[in-house]
C-alpha atoms as a PDB file:
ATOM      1  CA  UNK A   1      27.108 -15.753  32.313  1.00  0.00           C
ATOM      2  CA  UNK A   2      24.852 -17.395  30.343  1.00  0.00           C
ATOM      3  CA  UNK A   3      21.787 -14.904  30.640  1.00  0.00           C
ATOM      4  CA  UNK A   4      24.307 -12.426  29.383  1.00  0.00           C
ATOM      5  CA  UNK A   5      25.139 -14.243  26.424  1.00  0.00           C
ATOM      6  CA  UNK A   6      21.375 -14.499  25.739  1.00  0.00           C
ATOM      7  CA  UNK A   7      21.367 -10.852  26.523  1.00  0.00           C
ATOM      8  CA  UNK A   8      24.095  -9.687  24.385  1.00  0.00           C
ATOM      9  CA  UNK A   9      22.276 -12.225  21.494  1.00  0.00           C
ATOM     10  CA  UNK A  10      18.746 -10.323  21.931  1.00  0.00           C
ATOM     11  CA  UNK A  11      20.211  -7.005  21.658  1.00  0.00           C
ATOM     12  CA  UNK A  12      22.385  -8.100  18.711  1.00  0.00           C
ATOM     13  CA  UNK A  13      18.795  -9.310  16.966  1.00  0.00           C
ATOM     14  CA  UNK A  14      17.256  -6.581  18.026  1.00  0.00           C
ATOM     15  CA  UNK A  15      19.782  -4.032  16.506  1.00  0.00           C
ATOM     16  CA  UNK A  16      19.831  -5.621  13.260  1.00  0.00           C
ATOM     17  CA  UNK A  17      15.957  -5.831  12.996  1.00  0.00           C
ATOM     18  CA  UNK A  18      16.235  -1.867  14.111  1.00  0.00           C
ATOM     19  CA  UNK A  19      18.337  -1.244  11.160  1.00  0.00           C
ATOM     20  CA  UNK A  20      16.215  -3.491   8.423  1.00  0.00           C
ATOM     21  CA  UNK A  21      13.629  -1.037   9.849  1.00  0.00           C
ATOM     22  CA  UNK A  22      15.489   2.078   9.311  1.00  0.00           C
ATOM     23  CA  UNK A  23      16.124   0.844   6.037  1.00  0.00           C
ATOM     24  CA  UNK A  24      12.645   0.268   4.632  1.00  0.00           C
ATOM     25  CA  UNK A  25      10.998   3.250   6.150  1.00  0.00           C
ATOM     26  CA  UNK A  26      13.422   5.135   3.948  1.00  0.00           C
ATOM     27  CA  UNK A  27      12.765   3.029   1.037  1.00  0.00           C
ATOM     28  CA  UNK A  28       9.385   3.414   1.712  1.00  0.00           C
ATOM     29  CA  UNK A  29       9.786   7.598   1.969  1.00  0.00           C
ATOM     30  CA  UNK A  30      11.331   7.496  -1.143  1.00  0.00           C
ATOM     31  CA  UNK A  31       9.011   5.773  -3.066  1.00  0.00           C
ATOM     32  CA  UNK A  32       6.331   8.101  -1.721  1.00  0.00           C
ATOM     33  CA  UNK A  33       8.337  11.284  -2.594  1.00  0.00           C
ATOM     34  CA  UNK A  34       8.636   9.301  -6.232  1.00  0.00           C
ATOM     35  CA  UNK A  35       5.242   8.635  -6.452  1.00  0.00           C
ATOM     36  CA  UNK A  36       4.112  12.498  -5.190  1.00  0.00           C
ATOM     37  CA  UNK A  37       6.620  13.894  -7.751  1.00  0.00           C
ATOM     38  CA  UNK A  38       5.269  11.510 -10.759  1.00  0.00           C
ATOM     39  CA  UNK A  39       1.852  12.653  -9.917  1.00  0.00           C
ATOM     40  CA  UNK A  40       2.560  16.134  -9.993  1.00  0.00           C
ATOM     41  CA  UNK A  41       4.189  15.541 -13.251  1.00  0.00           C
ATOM     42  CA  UNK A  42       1.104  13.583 -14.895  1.00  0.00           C
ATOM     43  CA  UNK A  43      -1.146  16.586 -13.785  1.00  0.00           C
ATOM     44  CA  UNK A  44       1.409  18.720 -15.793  1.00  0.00           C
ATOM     45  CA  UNK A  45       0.873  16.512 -18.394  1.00  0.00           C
ATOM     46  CA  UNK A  46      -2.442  16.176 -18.651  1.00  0.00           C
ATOM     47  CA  UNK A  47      -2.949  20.241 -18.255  1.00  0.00           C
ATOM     48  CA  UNK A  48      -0.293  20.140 -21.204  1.00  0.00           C
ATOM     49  CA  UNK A  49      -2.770  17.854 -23.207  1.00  0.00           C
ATOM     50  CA  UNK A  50      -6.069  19.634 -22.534  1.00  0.00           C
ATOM     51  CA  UNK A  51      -4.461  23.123 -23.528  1.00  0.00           C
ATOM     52  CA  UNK A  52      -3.252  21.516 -26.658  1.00  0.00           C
ATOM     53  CA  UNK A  53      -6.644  20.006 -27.572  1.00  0.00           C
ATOM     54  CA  UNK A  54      -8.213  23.573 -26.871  1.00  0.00           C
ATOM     55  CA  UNK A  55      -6.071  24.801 -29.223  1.00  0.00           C
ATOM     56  CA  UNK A  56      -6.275  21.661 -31.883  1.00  0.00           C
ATOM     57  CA  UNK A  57     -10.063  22.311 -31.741  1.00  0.00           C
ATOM     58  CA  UNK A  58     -10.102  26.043 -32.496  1.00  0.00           C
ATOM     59  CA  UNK A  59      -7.425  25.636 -35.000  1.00  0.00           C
ATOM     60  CA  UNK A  60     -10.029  23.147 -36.663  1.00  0.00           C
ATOM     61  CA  UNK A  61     -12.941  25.631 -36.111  1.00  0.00           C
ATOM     62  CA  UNK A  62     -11.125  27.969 -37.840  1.00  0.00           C
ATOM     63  CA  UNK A  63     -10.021  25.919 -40.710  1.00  0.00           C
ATOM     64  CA  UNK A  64     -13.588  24.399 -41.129  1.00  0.00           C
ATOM     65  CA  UNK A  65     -14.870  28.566 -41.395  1.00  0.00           C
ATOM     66  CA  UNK A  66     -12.117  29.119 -44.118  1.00  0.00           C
ATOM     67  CA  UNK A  67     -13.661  26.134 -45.534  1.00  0.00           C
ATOM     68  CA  UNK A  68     -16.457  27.608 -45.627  1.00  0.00           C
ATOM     69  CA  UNK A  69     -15.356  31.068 -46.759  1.00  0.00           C
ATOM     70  CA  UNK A  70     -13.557  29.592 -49.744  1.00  0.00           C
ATOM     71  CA  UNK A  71     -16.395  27.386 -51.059  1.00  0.00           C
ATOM     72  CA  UNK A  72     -18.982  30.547 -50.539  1.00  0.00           C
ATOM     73  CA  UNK A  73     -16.657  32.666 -52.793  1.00  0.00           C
ATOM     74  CA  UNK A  74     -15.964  29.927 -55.176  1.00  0.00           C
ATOM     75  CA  UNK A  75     -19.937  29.634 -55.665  1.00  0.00           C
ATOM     76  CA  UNK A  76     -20.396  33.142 -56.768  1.00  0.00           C
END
């Protein structure tokens, strides 16, 4: 009777350790799906960025000829 008590108690301990398991691997899934999906949305980001910086740069280019262009005529 007794080794089934001790039975019944190591199956019981061994259930709930089972579920804490279950538990943190899905905790642990979702923070990797989090972390996959944030990373996908810095590399957005950062595409975002460099596109906008292209086009900062050639709008400065361009303002810098005007520059340029107004100054020349201005001169003569």
């Amino acid at each position: 009777m007794e080794v089934n008590i001790k039975k019944s108690e190591n199956f019981e301990k061994l259930k709930k350790l089972q579920f804490a398991f279950d538990k943190n691997i899905r905790i642990f899934e979702r923070i990797i799906a989090e972390s996959i999906i944030n990373k996908e949305k810095l590399n957005t980001i950062k595409k975002d960025l460099n596109n906008a910086n292209e086009k900062f740069n050639e709008a400065e280019k361009c303002l810098n000829e005007l520059k340029i262009h107004i100054q020349n005529n201005k001169i003569k």
